[in-house]
Structures are given as C-alpha cells and as structure tokens.
PDB file of N, CA and C in Angstrom:
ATOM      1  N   UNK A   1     -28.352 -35.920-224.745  1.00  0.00           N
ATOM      2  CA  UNK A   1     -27.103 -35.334-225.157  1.00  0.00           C
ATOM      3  C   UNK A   1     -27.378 -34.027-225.902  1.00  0.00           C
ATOM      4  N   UNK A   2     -26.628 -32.985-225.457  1.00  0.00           N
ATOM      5  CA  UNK A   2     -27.139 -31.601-226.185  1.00  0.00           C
ATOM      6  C   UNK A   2     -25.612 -31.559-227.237  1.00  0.00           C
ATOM      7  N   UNK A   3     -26.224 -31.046-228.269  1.00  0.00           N
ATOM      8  CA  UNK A   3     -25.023 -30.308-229.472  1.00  0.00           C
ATOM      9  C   UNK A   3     -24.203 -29.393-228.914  1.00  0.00           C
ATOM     10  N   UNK A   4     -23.146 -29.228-228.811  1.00  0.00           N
ATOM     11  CA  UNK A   4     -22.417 -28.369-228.719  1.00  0.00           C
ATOM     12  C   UNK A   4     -21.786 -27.142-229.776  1.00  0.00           C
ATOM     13  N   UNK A   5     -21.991 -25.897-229.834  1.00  0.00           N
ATOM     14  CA  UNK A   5     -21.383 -25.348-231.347  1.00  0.00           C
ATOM     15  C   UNK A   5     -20.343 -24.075-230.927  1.00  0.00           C
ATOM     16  N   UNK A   6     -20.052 -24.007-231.511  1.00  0.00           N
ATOM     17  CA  UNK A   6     -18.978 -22.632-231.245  1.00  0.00           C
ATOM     18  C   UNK A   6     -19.085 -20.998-232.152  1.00  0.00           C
ATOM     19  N   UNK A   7     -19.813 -20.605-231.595  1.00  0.00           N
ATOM     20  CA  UNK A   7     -20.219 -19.478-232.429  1.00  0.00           C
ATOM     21  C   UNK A   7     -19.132 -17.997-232.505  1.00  0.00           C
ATOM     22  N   UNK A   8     -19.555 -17.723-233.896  1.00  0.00           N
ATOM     23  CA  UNK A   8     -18.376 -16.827-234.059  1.00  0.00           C
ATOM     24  C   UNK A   8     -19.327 -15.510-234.813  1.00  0.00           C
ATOM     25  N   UNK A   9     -18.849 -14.417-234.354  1.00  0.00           N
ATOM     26  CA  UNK A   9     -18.957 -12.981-235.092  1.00  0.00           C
ATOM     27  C   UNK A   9     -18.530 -13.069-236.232  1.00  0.00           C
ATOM     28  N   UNK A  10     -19.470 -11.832-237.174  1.00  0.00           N
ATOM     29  CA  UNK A  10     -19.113 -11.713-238.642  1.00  0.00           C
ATOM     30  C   UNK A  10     -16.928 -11.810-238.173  1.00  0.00           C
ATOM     31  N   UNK A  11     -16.741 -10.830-237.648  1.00  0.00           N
ATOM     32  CA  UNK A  11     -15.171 -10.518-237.433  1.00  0.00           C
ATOM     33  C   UNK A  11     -14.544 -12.146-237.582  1.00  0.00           C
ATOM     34  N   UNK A  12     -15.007 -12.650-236.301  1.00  0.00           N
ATOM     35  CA  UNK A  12     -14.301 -13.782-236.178  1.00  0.00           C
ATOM     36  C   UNK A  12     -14.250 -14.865-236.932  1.00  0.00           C
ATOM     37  N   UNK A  13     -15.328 -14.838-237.718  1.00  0.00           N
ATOM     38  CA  UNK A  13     -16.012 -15.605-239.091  1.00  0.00           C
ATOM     39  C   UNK A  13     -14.383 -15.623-240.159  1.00  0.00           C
ATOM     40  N   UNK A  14     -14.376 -13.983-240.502  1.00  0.00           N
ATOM     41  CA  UNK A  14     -13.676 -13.963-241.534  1.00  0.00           C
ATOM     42  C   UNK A  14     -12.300 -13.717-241.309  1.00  0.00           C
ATOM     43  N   UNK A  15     -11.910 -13.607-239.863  1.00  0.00           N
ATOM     44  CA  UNK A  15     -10.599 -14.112-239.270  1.00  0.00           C
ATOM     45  C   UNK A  15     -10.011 -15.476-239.074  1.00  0.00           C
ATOM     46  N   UNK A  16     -11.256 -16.344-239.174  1.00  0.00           N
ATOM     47  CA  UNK A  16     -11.082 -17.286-239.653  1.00  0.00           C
ATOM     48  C   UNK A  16     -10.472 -18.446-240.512  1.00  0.00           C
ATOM     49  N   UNK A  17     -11.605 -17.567-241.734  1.00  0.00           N
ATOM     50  CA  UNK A  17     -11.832 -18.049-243.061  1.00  0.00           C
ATOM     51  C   UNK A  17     -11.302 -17.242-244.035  1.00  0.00           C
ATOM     52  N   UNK A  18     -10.254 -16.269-243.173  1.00  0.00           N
ATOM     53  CA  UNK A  18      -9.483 -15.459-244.277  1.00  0.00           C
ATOM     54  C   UNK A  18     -10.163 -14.794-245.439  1.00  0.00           C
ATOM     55  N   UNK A  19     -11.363 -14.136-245.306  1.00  0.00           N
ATOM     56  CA  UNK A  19     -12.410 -13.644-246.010  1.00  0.00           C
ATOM     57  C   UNK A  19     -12.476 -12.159-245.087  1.00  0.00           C
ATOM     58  N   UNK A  20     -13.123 -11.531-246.162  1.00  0.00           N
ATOM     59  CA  UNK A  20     -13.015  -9.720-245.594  1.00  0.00           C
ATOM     60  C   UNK A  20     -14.771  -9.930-244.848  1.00  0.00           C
ATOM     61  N   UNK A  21     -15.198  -8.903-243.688  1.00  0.00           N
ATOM     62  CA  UNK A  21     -16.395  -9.148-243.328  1.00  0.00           C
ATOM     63  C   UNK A  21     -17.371  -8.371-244.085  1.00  0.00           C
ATOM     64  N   UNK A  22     -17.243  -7.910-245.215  1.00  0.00           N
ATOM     65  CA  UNK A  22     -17.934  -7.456-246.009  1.00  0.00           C
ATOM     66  C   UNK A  22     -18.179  -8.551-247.357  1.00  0.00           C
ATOM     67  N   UNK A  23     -17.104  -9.054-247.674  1.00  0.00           N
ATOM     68  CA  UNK A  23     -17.175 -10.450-248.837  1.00  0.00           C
ATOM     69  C   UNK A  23     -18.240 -11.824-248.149  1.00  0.00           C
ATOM     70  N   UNK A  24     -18.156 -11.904-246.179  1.00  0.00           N
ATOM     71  CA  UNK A  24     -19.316 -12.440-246.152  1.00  0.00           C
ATOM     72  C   UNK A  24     -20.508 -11.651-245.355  1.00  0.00           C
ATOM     73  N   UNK A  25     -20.434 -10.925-245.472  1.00  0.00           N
ATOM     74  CA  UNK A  25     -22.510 -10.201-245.409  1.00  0.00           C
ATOM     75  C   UNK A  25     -22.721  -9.900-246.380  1.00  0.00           C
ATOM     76  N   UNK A  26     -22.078  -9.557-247.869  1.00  0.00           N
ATOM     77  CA  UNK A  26     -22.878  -8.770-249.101  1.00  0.00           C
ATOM     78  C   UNK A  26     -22.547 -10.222-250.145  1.00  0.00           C
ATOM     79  N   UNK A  27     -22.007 -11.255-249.816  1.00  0.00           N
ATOM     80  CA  UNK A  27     -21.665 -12.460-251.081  1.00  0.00           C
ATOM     81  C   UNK A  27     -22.321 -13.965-250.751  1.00  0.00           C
ATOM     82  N   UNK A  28     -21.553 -13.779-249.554  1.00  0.00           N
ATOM     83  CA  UNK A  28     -21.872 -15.373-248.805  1.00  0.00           C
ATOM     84  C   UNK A  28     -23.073 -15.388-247.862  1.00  0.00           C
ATOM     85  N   UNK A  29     -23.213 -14.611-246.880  1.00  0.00           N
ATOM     86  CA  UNK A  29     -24.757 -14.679-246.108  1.00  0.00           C
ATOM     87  C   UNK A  29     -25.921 -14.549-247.178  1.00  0.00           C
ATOM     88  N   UNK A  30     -26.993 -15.688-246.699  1.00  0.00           N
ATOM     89  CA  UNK A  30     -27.868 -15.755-247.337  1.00  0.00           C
ATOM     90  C   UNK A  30     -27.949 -15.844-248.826  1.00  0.00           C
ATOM     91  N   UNK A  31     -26.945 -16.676-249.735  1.00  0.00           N
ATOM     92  CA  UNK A  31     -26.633 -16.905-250.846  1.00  0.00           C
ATOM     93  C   UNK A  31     -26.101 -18.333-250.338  1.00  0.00           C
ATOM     94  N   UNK A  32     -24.499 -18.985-249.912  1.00  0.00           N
ATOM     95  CA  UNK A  32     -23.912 -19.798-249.516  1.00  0.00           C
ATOM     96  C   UNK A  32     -24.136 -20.265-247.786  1.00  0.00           C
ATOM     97  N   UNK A  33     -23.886 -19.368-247.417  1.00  0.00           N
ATOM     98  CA  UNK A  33     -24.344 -19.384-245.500  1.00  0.00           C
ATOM     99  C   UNK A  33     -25.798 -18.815-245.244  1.00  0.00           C
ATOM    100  N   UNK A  34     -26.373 -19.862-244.782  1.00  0.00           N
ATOM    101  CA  UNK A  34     -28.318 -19.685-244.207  1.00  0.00           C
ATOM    102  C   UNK A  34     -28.835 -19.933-243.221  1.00  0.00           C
ATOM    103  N   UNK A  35     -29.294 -18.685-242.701  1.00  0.00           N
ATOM    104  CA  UNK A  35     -29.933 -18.715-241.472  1.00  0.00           C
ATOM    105  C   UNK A  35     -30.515 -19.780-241.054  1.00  0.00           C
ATOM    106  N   UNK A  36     -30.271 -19.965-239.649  1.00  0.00           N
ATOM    107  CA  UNK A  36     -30.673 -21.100-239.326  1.00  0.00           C
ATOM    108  C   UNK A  36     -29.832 -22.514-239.701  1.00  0.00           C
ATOM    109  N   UNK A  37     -28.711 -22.523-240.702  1.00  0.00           N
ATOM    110  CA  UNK A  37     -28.440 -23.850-241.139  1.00  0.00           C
ATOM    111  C   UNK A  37     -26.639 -23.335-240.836  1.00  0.00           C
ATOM    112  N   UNK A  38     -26.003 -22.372-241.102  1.00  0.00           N
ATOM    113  CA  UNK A  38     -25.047 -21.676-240.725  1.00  0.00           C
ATOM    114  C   UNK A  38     -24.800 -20.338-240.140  1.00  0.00           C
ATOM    115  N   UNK A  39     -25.980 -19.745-239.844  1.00  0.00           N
ATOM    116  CA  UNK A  39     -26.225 -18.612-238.791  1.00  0.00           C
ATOM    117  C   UNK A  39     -27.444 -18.204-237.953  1.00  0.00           C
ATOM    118  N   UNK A  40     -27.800 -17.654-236.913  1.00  0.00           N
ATOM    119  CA  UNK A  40     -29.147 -17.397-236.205  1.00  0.00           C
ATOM    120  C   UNK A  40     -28.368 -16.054-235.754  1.00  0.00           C
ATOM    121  N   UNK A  41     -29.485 -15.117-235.589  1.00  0.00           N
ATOM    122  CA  UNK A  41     -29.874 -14.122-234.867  1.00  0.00           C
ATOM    123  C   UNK A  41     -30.702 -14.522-233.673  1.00  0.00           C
ATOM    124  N   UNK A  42     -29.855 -14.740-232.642  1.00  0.00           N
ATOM    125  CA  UNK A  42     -30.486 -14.862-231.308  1.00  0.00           C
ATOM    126  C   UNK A  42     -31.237 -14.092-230.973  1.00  0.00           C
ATOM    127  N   UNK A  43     -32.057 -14.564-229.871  1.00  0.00           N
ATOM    128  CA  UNK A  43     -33.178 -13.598-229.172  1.00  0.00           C
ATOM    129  C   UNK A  43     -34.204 -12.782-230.134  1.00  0.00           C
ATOM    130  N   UNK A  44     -34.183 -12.874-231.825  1.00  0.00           N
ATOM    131  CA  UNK A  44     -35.039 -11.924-232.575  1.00  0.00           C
ATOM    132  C   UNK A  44     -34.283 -11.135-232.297  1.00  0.00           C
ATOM    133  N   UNK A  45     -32.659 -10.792-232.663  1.00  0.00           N
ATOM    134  CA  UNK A  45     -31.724  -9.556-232.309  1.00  0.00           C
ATOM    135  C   UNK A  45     -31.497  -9.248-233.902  1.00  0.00           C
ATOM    136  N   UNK A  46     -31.201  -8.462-234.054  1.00  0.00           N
ATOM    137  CA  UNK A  46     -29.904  -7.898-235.526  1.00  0.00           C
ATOM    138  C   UNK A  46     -28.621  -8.625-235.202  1.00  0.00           C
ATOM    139  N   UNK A  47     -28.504  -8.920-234.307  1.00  0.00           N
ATOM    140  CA  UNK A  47     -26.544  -9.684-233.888  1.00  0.00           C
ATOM    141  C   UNK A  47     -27.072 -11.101-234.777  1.00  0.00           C
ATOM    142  N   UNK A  48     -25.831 -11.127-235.616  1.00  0.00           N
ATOM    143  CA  UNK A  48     -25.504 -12.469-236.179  1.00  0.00           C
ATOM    144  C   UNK A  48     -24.341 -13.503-235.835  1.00  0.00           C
ATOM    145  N   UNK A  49     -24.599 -14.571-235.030  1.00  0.00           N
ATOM    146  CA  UNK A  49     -23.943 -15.780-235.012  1.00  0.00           C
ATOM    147  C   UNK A  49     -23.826 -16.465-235.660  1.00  0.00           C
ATOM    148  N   UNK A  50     -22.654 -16.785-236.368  1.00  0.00           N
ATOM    149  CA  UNK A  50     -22.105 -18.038-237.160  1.00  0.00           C
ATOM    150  C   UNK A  50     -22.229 -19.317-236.270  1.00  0.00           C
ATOM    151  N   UNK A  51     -22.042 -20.149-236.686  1.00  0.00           N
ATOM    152  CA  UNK A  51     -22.094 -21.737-236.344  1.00  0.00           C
ATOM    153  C   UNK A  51     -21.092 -22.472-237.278  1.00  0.00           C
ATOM    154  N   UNK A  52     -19.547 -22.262-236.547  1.00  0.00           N
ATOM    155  CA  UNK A  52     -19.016 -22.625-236.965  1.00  0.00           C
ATOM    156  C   UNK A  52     -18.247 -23.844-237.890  1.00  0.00           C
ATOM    157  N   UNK A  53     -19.124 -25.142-237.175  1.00  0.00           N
ATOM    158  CA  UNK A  53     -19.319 -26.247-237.450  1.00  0.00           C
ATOM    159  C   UNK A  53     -19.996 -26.915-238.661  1.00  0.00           C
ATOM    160  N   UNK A  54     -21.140 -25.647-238.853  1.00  0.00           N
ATOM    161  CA  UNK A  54     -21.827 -25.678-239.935  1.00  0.00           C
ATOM    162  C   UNK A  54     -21.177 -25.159-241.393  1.00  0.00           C
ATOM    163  N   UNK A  55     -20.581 -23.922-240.946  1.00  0.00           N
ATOM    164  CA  UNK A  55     -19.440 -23.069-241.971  1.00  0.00           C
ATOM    165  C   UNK A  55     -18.753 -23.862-242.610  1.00  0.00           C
ATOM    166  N   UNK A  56     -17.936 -24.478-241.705  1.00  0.00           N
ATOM    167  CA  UNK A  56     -16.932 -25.482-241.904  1.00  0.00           C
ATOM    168  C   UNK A  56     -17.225 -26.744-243.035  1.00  0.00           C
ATOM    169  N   UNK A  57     -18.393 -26.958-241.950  1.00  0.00           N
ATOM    170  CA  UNK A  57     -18.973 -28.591-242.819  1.00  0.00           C
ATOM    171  C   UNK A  57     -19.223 -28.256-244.576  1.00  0.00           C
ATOM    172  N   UNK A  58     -19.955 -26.945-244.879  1.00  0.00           N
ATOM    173  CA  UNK A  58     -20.246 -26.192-245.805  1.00  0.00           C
ATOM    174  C   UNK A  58     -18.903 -26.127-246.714  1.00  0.00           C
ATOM    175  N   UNK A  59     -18.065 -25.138-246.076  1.00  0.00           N
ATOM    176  CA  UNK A  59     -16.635 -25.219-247.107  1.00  0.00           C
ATOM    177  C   UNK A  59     -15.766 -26.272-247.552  1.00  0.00           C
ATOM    178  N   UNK A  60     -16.022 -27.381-246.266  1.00  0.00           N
ATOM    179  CA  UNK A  60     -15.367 -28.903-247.039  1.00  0.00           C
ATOM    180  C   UNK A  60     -16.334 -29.768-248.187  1.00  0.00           C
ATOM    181  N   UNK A  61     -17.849 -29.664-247.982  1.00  0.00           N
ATOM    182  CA  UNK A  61     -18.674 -30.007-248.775  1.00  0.00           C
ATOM    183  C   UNK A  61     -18.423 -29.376-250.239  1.00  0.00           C
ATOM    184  N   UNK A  62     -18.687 -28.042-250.349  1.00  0.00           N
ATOM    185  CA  UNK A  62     -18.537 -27.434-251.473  1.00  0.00           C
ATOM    186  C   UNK A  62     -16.712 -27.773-252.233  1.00  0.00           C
ATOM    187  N   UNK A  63     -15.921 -27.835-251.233  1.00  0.00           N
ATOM    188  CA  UNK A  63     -14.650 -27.877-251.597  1.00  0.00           C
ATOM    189  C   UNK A  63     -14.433 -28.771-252.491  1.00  0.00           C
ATOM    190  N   UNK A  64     -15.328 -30.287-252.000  1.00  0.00           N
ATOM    191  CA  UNK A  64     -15.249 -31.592-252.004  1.00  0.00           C
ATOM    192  C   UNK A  64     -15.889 -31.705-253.941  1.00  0.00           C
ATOM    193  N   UNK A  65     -16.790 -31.022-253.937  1.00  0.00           N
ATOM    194  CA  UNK A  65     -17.641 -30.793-254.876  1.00  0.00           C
ATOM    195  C   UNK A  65     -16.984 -30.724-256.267  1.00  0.00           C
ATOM    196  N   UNK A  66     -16.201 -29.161-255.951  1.00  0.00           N
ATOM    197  CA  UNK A  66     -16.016 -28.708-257.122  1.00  0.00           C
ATOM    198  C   UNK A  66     -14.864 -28.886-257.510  1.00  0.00           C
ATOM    199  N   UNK A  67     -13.491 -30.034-256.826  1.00  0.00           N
ATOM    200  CA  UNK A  67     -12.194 -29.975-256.814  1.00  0.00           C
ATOM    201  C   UNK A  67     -11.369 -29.267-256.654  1.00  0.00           C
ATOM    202  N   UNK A  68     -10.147 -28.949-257.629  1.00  0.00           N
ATOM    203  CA  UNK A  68      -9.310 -27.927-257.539  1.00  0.00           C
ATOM    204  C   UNK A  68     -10.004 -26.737-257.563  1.00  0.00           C
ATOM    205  N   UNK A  69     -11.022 -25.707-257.358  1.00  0.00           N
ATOM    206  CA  UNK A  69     -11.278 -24.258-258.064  1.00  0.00           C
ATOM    207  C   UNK A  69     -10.880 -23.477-257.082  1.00  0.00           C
ATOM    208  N   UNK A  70     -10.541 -22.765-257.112  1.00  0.00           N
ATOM    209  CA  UNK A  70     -10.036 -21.135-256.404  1.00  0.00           C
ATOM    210  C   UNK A  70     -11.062 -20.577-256.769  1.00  0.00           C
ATOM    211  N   UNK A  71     -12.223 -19.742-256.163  1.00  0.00           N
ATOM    212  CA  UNK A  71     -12.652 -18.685-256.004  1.00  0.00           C
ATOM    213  C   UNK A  71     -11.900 -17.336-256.432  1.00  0.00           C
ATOM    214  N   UNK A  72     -12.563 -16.856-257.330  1.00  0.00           N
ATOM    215  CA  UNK A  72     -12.268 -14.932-257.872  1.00  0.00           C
ATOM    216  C   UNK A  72     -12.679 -14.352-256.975  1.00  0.00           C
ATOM    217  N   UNK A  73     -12.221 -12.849-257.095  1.00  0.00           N
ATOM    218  CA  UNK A  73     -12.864 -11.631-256.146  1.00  0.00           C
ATOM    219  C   UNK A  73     -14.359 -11.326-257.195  1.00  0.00           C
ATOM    220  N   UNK A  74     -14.088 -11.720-258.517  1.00  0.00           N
ATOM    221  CA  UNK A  74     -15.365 -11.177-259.093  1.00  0.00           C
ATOM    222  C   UNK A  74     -16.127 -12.417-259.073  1.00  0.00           C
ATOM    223  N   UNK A  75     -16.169 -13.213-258.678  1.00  0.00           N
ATOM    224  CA  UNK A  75     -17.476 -14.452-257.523  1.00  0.00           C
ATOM    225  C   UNK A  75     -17.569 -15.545-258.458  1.00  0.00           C
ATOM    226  N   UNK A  76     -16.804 -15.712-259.465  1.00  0.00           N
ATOM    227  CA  UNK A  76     -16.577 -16.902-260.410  1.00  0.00           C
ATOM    228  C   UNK A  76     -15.589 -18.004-259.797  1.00  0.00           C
ATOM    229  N   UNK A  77     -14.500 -18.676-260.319  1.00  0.00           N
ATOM    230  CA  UNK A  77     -13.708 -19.741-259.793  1.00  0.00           C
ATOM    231  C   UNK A  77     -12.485 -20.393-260.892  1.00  0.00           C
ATOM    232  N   UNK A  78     -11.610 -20.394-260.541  1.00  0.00           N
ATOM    233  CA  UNK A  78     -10.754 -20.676-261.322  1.00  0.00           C
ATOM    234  C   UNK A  78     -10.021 -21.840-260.886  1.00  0.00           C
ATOM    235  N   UNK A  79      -9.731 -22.571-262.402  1.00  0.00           N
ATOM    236  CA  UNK A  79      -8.910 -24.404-261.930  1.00  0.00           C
ATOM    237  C   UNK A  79      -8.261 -23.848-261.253  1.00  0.00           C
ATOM    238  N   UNK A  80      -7.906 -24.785-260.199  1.00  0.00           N
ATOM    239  CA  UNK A  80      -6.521 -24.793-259.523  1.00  0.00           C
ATOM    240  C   UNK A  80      -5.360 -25.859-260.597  1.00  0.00           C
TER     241      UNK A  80
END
C-alpha cells in the first residue's frame, strides 16, 4: 500500500491556512514546518512542497496543545 499526500506550493500553503507566504518561509519553515516531516524539495530542486497532511496534522497537534491561544503578528499568542 503506498501513502498518498497532496502537495501544495508556498501560495497554496497559505491560501489555505490563511497565512501570508512570507509569514510561512521567514516564521514557520524550518522553525514549526520541517523538511522532510512537512516539506521536501524534490529532485535536490529549490521548489518547495508542502505535505499537506503533515501541515495539518501539525496545526491540530499544536492547536490541541496549547488550547484557546490565538497567535500575534509579533509571533507570541494570546488567550482566546
């Protein structure tokens, strides 16, 4: 049985996840989202694929975590 995943562009990432594509390449890649575990560069390319499944699993995990918090623009978190 092979995995199936659905890969998405920085764009489609944060069309998504309602996130700007600059809030995830300079905040969230490689801080929160990690190569290999929520993104690969195929072929040894510069192009980055999300793994959406992984993203996902990630934002309900963390969600799950920390309860009510809202995320700031200045990268802290506030009660909900």
């Amino acid at each position: 049985m092979t995995d199936s995943y659905t890969y998405l562009t920085t764009e489609e990432l944060a069309s998504r996840i309602k996130y700007d594509c600059r809030t995830i390449r300079q905040r969230l890649k490689d801080s929160v989202l990690l190569e290999g575990k929520h993104y690969i560069k195929p072929f040894g390319g510069r192009k980055i694929l999300f793994l959406w499944e992984a993203v996902e699993q990630e934002m309900l995990r963390t969600a799950n975590d920390r309860g009510a918090l809202i995320p700031m623009a200045s990268g802290g978190y506030c009660n909900g």
